[in-house]
PDB file of N, CA and C in Angstrom:
ATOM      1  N   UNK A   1     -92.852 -16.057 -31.590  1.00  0.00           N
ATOM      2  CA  UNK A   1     -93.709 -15.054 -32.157  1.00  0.00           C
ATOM      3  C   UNK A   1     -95.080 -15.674 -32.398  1.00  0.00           C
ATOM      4  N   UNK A   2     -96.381 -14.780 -31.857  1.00  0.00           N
ATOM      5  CA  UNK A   2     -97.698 -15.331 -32.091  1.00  0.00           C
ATOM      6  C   UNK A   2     -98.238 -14.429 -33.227  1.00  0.00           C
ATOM      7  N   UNK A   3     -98.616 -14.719 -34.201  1.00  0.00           N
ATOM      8  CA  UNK A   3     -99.251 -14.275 -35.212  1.00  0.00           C
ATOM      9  C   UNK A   3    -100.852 -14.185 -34.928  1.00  0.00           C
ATOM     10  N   UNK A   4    -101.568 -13.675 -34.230  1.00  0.00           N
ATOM     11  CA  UNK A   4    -103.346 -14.138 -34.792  1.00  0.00           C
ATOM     12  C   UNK A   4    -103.874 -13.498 -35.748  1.00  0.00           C
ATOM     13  N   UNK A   5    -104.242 -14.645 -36.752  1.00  0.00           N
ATOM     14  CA  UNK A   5    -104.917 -13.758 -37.920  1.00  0.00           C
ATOM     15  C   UNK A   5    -106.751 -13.658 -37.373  1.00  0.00           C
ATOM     16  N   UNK A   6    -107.365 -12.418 -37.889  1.00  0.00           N
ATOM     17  CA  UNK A   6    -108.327 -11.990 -37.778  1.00  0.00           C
ATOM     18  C   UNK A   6    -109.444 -12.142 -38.687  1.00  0.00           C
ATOM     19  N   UNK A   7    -108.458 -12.589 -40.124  1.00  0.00           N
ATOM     20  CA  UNK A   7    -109.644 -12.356 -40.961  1.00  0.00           C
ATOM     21  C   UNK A   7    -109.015 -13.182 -41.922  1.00  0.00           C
ATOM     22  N   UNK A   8    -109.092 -13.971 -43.408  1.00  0.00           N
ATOM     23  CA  UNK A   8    -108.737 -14.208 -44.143  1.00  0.00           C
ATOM     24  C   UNK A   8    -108.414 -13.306 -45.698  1.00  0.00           C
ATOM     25  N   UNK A   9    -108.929 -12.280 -45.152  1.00  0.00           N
ATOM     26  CA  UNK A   9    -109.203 -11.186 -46.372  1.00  0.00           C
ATOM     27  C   UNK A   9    -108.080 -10.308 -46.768  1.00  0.00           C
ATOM     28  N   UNK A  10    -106.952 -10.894 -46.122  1.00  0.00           N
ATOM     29  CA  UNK A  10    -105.100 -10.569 -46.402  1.00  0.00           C
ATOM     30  C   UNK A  10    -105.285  -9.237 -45.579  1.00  0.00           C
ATOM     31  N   UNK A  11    -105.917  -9.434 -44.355  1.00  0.00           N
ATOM     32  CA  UNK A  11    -105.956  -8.169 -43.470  1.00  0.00           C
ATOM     33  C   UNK A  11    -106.035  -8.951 -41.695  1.00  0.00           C
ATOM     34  N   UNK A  12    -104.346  -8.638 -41.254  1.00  0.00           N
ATOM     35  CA  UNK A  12    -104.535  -9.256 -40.261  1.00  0.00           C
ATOM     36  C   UNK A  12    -103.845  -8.750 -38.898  1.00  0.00           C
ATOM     37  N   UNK A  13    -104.546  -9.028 -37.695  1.00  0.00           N
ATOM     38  CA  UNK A  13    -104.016  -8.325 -36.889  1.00  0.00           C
ATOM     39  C   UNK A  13    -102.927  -9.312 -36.361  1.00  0.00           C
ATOM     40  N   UNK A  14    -101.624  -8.769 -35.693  1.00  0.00           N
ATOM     41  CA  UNK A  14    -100.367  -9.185 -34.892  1.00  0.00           C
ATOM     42  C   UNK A  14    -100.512  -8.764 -33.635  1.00  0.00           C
ATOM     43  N   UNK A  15    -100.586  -9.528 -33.140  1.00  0.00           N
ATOM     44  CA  UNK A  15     -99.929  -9.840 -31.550  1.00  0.00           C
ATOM     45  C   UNK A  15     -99.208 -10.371 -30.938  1.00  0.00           C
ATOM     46  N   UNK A  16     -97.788  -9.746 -30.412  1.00  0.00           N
ATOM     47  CA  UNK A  16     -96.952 -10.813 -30.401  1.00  0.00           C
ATOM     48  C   UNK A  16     -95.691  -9.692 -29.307  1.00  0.00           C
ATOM     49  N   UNK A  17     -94.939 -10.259 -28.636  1.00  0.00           N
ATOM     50  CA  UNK A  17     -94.494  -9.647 -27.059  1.00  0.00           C
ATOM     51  C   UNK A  17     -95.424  -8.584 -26.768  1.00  0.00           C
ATOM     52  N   UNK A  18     -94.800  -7.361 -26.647  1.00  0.00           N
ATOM     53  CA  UNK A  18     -95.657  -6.087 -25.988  1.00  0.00           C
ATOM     54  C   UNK A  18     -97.099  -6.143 -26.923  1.00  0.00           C
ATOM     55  N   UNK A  19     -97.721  -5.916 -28.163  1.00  0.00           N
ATOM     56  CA  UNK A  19     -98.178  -6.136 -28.967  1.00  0.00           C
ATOM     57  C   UNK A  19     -98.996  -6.131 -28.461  1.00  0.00           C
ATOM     58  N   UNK A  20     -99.977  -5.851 -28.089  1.00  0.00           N
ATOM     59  CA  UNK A  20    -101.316  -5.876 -27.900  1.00  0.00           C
ATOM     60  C   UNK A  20    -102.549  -6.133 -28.684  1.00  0.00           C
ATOM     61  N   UNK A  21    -103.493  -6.916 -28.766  1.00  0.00           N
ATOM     62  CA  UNK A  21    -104.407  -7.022 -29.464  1.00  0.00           C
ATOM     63  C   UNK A  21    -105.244  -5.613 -29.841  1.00  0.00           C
ATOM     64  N   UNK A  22    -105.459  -5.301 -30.862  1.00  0.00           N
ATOM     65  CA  UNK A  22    -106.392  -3.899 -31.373  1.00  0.00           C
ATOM     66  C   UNK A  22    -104.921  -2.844 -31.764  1.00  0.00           C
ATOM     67  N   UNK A  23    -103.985  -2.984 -31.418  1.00  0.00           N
ATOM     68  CA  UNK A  23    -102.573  -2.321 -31.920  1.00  0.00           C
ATOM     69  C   UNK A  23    -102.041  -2.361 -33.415  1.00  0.00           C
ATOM     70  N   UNK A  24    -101.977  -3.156 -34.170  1.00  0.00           N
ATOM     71  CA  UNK A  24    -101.468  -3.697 -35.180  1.00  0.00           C
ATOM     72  C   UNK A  24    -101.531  -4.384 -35.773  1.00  0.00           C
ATOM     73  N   UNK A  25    -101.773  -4.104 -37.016  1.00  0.00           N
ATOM     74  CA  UNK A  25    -102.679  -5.194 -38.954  1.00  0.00           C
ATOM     75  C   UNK A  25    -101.585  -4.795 -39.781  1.00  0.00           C
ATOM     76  N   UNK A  26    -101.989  -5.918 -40.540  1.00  0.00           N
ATOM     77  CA  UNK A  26    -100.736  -5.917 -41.536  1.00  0.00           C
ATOM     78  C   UNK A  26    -102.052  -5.989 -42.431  1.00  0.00           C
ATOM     79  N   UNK A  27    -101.963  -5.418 -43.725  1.00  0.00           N
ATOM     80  CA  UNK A  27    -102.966  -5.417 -44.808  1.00  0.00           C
ATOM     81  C   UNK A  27    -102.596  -5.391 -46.412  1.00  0.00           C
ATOM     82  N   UNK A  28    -103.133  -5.884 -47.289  1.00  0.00           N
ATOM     83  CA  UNK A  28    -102.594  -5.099 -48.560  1.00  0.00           C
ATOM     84  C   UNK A  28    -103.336  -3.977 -48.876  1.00  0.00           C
ATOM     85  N   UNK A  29    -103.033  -3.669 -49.760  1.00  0.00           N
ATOM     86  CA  UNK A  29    -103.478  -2.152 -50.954  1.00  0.00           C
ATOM     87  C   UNK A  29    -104.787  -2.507 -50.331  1.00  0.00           C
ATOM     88  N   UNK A  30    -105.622  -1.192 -50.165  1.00  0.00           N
ATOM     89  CA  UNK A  30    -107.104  -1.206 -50.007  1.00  0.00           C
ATOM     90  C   UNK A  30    -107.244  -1.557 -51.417  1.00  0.00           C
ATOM     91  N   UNK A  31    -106.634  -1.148 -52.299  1.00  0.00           N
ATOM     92  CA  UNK A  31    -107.518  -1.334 -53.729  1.00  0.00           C
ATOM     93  C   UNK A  31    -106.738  -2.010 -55.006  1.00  0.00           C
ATOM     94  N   UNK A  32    -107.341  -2.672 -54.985  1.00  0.00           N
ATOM     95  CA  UNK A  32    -106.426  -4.158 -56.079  1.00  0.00           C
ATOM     96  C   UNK A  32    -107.806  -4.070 -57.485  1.00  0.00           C
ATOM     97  N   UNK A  33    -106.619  -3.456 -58.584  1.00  0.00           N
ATOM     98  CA  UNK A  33    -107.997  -3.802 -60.034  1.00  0.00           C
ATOM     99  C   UNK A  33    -108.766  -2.435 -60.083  1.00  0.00           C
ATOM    100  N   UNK A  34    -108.530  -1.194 -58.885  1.00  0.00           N
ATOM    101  CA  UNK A  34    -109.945  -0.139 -59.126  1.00  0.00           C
ATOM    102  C   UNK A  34    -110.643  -0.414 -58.344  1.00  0.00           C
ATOM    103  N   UNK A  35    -110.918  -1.838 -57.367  1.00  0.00           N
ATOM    104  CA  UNK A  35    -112.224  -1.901 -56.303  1.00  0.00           C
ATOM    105  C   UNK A  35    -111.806  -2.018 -55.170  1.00  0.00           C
ATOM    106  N   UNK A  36    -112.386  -1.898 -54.126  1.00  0.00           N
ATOM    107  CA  UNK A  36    -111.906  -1.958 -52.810  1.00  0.00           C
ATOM    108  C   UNK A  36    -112.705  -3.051 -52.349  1.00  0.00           C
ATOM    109  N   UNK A  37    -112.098  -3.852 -51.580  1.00  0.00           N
ATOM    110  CA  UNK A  37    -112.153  -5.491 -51.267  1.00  0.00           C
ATOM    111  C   UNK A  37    -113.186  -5.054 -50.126  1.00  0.00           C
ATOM    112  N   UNK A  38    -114.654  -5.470 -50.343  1.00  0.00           N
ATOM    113  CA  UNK A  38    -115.242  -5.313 -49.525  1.00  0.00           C
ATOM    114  C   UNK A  38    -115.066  -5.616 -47.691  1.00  0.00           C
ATOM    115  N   UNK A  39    -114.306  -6.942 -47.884  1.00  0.00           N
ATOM    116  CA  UNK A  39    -113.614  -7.179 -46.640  1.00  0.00           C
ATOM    117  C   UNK A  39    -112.868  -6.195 -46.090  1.00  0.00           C
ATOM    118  N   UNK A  40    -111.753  -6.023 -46.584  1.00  0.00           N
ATOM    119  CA  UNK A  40    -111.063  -5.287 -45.727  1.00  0.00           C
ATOM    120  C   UNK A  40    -111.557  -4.235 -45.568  1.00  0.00           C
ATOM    121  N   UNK A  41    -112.542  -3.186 -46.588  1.00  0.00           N
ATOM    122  CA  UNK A  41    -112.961  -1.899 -46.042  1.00  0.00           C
ATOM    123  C   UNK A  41    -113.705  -2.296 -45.001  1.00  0.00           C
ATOM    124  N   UNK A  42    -114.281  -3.477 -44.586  1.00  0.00           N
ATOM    125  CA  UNK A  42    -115.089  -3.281 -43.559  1.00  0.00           C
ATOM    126  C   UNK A  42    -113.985  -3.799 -42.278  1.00  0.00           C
ATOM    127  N   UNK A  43    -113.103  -4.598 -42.512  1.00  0.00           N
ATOM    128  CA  UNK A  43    -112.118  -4.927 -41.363  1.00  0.00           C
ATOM    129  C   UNK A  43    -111.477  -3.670 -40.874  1.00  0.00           C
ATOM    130  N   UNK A  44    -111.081  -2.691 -41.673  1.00  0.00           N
ATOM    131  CA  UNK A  44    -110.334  -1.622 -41.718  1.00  0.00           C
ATOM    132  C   UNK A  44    -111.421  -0.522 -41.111  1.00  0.00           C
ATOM    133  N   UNK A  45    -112.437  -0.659 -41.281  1.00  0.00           N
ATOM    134  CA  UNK A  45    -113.308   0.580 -40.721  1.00  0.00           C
ATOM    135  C   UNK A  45    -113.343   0.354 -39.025  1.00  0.00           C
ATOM    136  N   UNK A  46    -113.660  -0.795 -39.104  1.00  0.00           N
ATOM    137  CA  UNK A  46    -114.204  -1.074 -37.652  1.00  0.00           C
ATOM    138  C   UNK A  46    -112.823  -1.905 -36.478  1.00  0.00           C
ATOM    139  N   UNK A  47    -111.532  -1.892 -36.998  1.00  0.00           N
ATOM    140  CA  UNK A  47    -110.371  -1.908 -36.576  1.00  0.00           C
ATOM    141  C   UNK A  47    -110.486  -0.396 -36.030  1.00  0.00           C
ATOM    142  N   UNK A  48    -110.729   1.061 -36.168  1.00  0.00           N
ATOM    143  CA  UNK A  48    -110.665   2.046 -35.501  1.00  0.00           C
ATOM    144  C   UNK A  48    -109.322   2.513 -35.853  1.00  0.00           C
ATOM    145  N   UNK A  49    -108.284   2.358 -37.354  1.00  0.00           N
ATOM    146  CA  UNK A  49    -106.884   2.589 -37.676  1.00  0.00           C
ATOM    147  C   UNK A  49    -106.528   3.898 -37.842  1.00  0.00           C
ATOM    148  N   UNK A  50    -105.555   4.443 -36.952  1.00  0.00           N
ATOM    149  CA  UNK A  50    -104.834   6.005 -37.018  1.00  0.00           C
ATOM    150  C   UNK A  50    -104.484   6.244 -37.723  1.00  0.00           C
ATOM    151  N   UNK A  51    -102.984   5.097 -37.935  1.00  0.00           N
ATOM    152  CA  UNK A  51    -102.000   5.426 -39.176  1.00  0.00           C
ATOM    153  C   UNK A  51    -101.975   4.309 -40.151  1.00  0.00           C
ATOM    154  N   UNK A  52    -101.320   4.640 -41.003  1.00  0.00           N
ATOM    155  CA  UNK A  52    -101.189   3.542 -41.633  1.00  0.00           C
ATOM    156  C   UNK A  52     -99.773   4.138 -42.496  1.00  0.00           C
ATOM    157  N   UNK A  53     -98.545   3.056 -42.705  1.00  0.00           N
ATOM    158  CA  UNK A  53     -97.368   3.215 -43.099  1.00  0.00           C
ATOM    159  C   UNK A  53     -97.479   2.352 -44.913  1.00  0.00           C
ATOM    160  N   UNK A  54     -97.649   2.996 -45.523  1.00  0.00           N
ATOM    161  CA  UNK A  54     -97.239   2.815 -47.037  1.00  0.00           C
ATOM    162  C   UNK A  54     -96.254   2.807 -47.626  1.00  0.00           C
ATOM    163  N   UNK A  55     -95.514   1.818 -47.776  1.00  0.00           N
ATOM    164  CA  UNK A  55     -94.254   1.275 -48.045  1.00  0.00           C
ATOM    165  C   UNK A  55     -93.760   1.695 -49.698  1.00  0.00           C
ATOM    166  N   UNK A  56     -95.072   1.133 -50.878  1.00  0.00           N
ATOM    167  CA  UNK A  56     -94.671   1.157 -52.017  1.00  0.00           C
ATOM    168  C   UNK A  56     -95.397   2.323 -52.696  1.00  0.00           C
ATOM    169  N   UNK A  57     -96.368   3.415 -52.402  1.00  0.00           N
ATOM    170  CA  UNK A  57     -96.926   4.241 -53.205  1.00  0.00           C
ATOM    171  C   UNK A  57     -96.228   5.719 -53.447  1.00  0.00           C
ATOM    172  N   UNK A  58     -96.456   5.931 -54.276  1.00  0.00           N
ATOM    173  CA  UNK A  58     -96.158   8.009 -54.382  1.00  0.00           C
ATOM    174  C   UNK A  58     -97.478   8.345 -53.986  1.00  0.00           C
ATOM    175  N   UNK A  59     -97.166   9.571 -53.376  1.00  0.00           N
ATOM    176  CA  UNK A  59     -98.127  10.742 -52.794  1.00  0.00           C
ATOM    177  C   UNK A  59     -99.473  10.482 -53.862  1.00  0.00           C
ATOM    178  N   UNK A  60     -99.221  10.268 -55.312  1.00  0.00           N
ATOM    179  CA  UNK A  60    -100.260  10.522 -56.191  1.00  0.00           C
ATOM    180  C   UNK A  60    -101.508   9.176 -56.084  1.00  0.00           C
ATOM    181  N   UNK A  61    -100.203   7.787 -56.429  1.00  0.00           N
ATOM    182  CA  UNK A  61    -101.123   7.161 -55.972  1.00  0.00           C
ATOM    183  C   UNK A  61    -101.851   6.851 -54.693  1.00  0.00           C
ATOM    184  N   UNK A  62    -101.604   7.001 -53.470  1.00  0.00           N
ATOM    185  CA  UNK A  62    -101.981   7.449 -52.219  1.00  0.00           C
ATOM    186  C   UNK A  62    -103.446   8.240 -52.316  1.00  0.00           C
ATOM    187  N   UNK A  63    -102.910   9.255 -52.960  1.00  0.00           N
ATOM    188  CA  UNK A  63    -104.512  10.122 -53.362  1.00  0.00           C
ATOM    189  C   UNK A  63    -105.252   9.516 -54.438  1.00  0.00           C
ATOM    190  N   UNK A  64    -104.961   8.578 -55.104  1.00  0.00           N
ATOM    191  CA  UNK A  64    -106.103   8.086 -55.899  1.00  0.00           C
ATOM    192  C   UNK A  64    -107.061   6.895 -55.193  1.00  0.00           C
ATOM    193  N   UNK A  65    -105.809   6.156 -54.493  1.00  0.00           N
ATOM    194  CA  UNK A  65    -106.652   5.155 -53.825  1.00  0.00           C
ATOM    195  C   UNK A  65    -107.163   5.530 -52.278  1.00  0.00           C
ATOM    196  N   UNK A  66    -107.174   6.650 -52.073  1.00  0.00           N
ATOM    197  CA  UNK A  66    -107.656   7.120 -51.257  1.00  0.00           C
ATOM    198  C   UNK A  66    -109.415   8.044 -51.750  1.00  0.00           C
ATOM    199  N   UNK A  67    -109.307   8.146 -52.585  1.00  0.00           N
ATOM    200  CA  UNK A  67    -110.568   8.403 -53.289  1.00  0.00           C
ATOM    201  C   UNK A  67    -111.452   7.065 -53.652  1.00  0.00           C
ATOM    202  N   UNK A  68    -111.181   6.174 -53.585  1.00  0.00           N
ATOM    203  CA  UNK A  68    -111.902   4.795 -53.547  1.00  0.00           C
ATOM    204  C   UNK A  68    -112.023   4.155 -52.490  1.00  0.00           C
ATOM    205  N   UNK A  69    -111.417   4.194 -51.448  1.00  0.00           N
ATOM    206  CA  UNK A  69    -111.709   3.629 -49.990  1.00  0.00           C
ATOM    207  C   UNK A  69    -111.910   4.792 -49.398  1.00  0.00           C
ATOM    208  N   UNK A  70    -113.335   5.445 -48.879  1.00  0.00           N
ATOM    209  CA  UNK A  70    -113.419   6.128 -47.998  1.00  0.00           C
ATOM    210  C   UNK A  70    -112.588   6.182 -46.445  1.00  0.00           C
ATOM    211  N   UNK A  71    -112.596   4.900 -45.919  1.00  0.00           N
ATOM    212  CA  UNK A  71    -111.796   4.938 -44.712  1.00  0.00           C
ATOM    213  C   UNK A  71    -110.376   5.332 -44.532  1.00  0.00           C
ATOM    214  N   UNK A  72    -109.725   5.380 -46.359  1.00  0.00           N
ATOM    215  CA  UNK A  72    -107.962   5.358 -46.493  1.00  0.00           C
ATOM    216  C   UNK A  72    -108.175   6.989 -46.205  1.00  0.00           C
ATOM    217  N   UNK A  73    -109.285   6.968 -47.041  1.00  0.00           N
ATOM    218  CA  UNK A  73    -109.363   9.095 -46.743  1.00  0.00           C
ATOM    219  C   UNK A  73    -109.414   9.721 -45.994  1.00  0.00           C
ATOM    220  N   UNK A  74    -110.517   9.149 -44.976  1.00  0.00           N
ATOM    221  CA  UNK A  74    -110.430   9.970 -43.424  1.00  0.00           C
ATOM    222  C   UNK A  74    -109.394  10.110 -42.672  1.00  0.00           C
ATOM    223  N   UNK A  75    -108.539   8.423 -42.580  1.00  0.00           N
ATOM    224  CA  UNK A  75    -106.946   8.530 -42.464  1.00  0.00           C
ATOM    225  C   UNK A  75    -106.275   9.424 -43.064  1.00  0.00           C
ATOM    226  N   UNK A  76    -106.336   9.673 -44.185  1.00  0.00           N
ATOM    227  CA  UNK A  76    -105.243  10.552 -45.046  1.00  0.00           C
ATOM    228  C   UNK A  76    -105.724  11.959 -44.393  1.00  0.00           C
ATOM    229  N   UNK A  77    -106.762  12.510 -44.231  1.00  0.00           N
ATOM    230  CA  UNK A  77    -107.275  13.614 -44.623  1.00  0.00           C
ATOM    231  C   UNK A  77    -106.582  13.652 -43.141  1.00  0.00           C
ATOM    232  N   UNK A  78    -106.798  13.178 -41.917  1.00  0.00           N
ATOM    233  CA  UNK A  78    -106.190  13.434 -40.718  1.00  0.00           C
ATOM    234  C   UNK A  78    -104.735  13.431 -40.520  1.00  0.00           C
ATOM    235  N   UNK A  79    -103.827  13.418 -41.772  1.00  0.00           N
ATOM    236  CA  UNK A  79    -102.609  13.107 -41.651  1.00  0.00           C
ATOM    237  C   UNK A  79    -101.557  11.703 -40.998  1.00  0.00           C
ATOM    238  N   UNK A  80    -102.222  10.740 -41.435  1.00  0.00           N
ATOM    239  CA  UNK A  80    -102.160   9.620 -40.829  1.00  0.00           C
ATOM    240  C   UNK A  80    -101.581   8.401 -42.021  1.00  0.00           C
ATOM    241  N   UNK A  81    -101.421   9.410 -42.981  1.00  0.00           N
ATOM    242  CA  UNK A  81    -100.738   8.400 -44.100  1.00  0.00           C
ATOM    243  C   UNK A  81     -99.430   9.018 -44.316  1.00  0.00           C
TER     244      UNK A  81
END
């Protein structure tokens, strides 16, 4: 398995058999504390991301931290969360 990380900002892309580079990031919470990690909103904007799979939130928090990262919103708002 090849791992390449992209960024140090706990936002990273995987590539590894079929996997293609620009396919798949592993990331945390856009928003840790109330702020959104300037890094990753900008890794995350310009990654070009459809979906994104949220493992630990409720619908509510989803919509809150989606009101603090513009990019989680456009995702959400397109049905992609």
């Amino acid at each position: 398995m090849i791992i390449h990380t992209r960024t140090s900002a706990n936002f990273r892309e995987i590539c590894m058999g079929e996997i293609c580079s620009g396919i798949l990031y592993r990331s945390s919470h856009p928003i840790a504390d109330g702020k959104q990690d300037p890094a990753i909103a900008e890794l995350s904007a310009n990654a070009h991301i459809a979906a994104i799979l949220n493992l630990s939130d409720i619908d509510a928090e989803i919509k809150q931290k989606a009101r603090l990262a513009p990019w989680y919103q456009k995702i959400l708002n397109l049905g992609g969360v």
